[in-house]
Every structure is written in structure tokens, then in C-alpha cells.
Protein backbone atom coordinates (compact mmCIF):
# COMPACT_ATOMS: atom_id res chain seq x y z
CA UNK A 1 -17.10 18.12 -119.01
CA UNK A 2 -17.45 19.23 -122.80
CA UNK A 3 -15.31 15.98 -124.10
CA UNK A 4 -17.75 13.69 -121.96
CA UNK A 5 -20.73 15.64 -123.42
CA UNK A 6 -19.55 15.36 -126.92
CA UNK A 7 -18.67 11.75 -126.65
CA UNK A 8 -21.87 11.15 -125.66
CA UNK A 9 -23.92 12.93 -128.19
CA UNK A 10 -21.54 11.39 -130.59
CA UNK A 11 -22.75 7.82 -129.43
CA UNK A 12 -26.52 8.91 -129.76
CA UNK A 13 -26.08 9.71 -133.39
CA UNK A 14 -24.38 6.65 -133.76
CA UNK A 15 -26.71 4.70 -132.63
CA UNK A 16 -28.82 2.12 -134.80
CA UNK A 17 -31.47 2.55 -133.43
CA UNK A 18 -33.44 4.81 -135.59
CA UNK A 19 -32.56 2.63 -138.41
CA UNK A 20 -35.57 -0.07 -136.41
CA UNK A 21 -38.78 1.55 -137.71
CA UNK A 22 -37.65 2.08 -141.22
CA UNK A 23 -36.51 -1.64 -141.12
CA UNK A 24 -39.75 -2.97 -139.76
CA UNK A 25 -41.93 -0.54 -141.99
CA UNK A 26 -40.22 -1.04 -145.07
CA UNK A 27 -43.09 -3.35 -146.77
CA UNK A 28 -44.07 -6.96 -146.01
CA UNK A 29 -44.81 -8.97 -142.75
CA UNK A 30 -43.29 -7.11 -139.75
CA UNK A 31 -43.01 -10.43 -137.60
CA UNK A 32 -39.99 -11.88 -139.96
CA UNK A 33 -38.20 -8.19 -139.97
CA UNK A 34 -38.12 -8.30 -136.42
CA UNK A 35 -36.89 -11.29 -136.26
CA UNK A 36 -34.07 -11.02 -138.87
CA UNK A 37 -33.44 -8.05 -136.45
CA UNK A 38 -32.79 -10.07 -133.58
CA UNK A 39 -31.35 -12.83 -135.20
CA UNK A 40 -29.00 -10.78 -136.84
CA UNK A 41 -27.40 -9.37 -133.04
CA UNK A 42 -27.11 -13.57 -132.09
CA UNK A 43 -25.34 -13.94 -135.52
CA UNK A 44 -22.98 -10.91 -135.07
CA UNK A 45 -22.12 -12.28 -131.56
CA UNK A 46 -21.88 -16.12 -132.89
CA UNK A 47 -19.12 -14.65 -135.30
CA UNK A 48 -17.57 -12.41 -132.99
CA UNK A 49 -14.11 -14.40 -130.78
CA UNK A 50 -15.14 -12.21 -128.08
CA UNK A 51 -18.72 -10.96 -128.25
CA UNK A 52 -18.66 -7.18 -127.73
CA UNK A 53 -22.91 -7.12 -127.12
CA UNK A 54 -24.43 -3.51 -127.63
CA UNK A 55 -22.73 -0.22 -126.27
CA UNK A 56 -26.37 0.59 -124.75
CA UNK A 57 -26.20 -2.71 -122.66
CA UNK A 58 -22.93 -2.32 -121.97
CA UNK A 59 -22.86 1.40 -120.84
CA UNK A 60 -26.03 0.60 -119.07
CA UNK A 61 -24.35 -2.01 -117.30
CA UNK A 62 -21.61 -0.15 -116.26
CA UNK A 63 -22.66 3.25 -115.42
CA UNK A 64 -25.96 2.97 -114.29
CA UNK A 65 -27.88 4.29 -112.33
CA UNK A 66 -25.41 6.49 -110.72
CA UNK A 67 -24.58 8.79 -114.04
CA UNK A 68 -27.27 10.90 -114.93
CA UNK A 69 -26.07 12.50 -117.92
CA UNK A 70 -25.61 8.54 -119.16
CA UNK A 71 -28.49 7.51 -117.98
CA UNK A 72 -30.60 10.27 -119.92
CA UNK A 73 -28.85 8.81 -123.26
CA UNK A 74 -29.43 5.23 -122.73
CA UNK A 75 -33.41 6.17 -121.90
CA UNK A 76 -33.86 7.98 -124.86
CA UNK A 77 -31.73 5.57 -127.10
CA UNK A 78 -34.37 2.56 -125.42
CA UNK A 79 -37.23 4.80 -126.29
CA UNK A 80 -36.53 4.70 -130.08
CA UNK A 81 -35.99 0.91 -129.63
CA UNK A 82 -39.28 0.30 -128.41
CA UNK A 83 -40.99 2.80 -130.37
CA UNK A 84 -39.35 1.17 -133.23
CA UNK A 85 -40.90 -1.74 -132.43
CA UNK A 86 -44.33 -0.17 -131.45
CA UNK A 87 -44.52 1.27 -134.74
CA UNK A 88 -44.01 -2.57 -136.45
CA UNK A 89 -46.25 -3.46 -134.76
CA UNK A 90 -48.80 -1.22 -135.19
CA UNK A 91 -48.17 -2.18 -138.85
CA UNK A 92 -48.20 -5.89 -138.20
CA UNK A 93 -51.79 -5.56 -136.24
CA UNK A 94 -53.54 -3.00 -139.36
CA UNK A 95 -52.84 -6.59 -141.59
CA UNK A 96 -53.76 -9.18 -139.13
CA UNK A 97 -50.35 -10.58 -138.34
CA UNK A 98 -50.67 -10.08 -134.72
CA UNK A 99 -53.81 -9.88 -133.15
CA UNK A 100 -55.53 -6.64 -132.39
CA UNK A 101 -56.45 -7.22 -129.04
CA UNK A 102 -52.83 -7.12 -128.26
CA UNK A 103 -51.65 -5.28 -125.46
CA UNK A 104 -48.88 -3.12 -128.72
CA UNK A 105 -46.85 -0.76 -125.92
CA UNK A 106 -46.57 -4.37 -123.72
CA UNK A 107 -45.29 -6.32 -126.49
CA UNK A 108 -42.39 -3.37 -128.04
CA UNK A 109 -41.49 -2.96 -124.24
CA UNK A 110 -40.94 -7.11 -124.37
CA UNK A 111 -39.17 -6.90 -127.67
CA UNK A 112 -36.97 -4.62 -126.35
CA UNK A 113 -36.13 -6.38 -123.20
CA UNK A 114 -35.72 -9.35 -125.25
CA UNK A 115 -32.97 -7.23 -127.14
CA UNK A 116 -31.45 -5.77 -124.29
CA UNK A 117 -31.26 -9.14 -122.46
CA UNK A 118 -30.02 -10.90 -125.66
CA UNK A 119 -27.21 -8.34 -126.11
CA UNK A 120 -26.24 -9.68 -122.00
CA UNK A 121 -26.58 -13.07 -122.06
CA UNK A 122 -24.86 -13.54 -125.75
CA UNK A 123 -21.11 -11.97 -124.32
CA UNK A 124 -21.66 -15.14 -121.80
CA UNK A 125 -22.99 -17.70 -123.56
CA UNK A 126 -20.47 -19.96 -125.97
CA UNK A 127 -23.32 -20.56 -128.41
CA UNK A 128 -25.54 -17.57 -128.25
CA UNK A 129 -27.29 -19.36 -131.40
CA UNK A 130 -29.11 -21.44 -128.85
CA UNK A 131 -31.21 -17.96 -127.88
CA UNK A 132 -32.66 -18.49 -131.82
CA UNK A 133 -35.48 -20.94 -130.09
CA UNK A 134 -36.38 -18.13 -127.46
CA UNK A 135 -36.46 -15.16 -130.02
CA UNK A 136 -39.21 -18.07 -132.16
CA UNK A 137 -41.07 -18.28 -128.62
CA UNK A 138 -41.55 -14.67 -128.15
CA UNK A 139 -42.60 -13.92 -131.49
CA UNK A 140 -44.68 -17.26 -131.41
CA UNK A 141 -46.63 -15.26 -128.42
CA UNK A 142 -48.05 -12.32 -130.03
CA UNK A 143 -48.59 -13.90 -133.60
CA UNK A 144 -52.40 -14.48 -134.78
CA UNK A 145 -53.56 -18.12 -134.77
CA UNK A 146 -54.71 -18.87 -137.79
């Protein structure tokens, strides 16, 4: 299946999520990037008649686990994703914004199911702005008290 193979390496370049580290790492407090971040998916979907969600969720959704070749693309796309957000927070912890006793691999795997699930839930929800008070939780969790 050469068309299927292309198609899908074609959808791995595509993907946006290499663009997460340098968008975390790019100067300043990581916690408000990653937020933007999410935010940004629940405004996209807000604005959206018919929220599409994310081709990873989606594909994941529908083709899982019984297509290997699929499933190989959507684990390696997820690994950036969480990397990405391993890497912010590595970042976030060397200046005190989260604490360093974190549990870092824990919290990029729960940022990433946060994303995952967000990109779900929003193509169901009629107000997927209400998921703004959940994203604020999660962060809330792994910020340093002051």
C-alpha cells in the first residue's frame, strides 16, 4: 500500500506537534505558553460550526488498535507531544515555576492526556469554552505555591 504509506508520512510531517517545544522554550514562564496552547485548541473548536478536534484523536479513534502501521504514527506523533511538554517543563522547574520535586515525565504524560481528551470531548460539547476552568485546574496542580 504505497498511497496509504505516503499519506501517512505526509500527515506526520504535517503534524504540529514539533512546533510544542519551540513554543514552550521560546523565553518566559512556560506555565502561560502551555496554556495559551491549550486554550488556543478550545478556541479553534469554540469558532469552528462543527468542531473537527485533532486528526491524531480522530485517527486514533477510528483506527485503533487494530492498524499497526497507524498506530506506529499516532505513538510517535504523542511522543513529541509529551516530550514537548517534558521539555517545558523541565524549563519551568530550572526557574521555580513548578516545583522540583515534581514527578516532570507524570505531569507531560497528563498534559498530553489533557490534550488528547480536550480534542474528544470539545467535537461534543456545545461550549467547549467551559473546559477553560479544567485546563486552570491542571495547571493549578503542578504550579509552585508561593
Amino acid at each position: 500500500m504505497p498511497r496509504r504509506s505516503t499519506a501517512i508520512t505526509r500527515w506526520r510531517r504535517a503534524s504540529k506537534a514539533r512546533t510544542l517545544a519551540p513554543t514552550l522554550l521560546a523565553g518566559g514562564p512556560v506555565l502561560p505558553r502551555i496554556r495559551a496552547v491549550l486554550l488556543g485548541w478550545i478556541e479553534l473548536a469554540a469558532e469552528q460550526d462543527e468542531p473537527r478536534g485533532c486528526l491524531i484523536a480522530n485517527t486514533a479513534g477510528e483506527l485503533l488498535p487494530r492498524d499497526r502501521e497507524v498506530a506506529d504514527a499516532v505513538r510517535e506523533v504523542l511522543s513529541v507531544v509529551e516530550d514537548g511538554f517534558l521539555q517545558g517543563l523541565r524549563a519551568a522547574a530550572r526557574t521555580g515555576e513548578v516545583p522540583d520535586s515534581l514527578d516532570l515525565p507524570a505531569c507531560a504524560a497528563m498534559l498530553t492526556m489533557l490534550l488528547e481528551g480536550l480534542q474528544v470531548l470539545m467535537k461534543a460539547d456545545p461550549d467547549p469554552r467551559r473546559f477553560v476552568r479544567a485546563v486552570d485546574t491542571a495547571l493549578a496542580s503542578i504550579a509552585a505555591r508561593a
